[in-house]
Protein backbone atom coordinates (compact mmCIF):
# COMPACT_ATOMS: atom_id res chain seq x y z
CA UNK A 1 116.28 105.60 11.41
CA UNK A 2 116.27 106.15 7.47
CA UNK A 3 116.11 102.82 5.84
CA UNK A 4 118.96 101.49 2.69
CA UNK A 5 115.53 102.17 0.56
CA UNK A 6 115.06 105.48 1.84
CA UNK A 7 118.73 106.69 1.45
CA UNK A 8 118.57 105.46 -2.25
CA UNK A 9 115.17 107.20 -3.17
CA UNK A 10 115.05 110.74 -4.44
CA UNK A 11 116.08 113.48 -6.88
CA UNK A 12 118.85 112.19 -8.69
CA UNK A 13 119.04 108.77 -6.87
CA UNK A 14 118.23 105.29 -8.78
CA UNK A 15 114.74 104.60 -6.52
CA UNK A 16 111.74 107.10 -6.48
CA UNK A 17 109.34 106.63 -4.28
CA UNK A 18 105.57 105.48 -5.19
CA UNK A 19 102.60 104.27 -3.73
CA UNK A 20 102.15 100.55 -4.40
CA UNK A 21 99.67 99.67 -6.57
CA UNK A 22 98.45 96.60 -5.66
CA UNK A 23 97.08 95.14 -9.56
CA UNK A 24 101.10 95.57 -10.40
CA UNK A 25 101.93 94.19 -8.06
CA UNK A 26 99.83 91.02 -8.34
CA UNK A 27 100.69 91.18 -12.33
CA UNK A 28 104.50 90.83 -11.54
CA UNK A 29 104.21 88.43 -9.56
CA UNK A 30 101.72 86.23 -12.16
CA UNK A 31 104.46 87.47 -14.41
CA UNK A 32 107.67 86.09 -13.33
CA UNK A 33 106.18 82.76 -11.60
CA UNK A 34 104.93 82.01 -14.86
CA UNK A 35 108.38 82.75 -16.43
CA UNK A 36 109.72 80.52 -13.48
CA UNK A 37 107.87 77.88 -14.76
CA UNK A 38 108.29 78.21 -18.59
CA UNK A 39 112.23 78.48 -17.79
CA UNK A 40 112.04 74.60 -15.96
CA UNK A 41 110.98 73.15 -19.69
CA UNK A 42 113.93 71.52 -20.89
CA UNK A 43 112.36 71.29 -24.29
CA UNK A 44 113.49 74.74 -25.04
CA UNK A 45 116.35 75.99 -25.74
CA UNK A 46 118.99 76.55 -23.22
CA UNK A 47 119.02 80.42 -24.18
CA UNK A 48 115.48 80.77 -23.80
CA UNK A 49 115.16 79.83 -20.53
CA UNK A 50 118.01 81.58 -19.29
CA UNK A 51 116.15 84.20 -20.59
CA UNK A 52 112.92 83.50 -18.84
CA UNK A 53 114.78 82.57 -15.90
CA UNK A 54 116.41 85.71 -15.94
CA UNK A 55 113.03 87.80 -16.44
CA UNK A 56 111.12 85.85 -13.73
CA UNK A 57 113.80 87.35 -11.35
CA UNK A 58 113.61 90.72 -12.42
CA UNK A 59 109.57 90.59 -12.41
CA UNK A 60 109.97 88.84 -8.92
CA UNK A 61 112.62 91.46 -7.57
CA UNK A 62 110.60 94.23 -9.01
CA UNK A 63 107.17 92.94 -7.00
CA UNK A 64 109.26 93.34 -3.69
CA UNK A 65 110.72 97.04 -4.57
CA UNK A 66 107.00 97.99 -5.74
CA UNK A 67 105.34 96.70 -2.14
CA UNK A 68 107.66 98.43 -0.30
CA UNK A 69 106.67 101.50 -2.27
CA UNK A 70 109.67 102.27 -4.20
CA UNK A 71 109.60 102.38 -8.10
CA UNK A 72 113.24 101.97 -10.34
CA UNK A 73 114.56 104.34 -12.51
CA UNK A 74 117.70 101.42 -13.87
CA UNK A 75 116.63 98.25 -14.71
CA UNK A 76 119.87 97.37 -12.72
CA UNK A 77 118.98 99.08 -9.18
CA UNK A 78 116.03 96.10 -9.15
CA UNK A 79 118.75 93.22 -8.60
CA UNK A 80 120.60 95.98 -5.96
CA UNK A 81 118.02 97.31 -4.00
């Protein structure tokens, strides 16, 4: 049975697949909890941590495409997939 990654991976199609690396994966994780983090100080303002709130879930999202193996093409596809 083809997985939903599967059927959107390939020539033309938003996901290619890619070995995980496992130091990018760690980074993106690092990466976006730290953004997580930043984004819960009220001191800044409101349009920076919607900002940081909004890159911690695209580093986060983008960790759990890149361990199952799949890399994006469209910064959007990392929100779909």
């Amino acid at each position: 049975m083809t997985s939903p990654l599967e059927n959107l991976a390939g020539t033309g199609k938003p996901l290619a697949a890619e070995p995980m690396d496992a130091a990018e994966f760690e980074g993106l994780l690092r990466s976006g909890t730290a953004r997580l983090v930043d984004a819960r100080n009220a001191s800044l303002a409101l349009e920076s941590r919607f900002d940081l709130a909004y890159n911690a879930a695209h580093a986060l999202c983008l960790a759990a495409l890149r361990r199952q193996g799949y890399r994006a093409r469209h910064r959007y596809i990392v929100f779909q997939a």
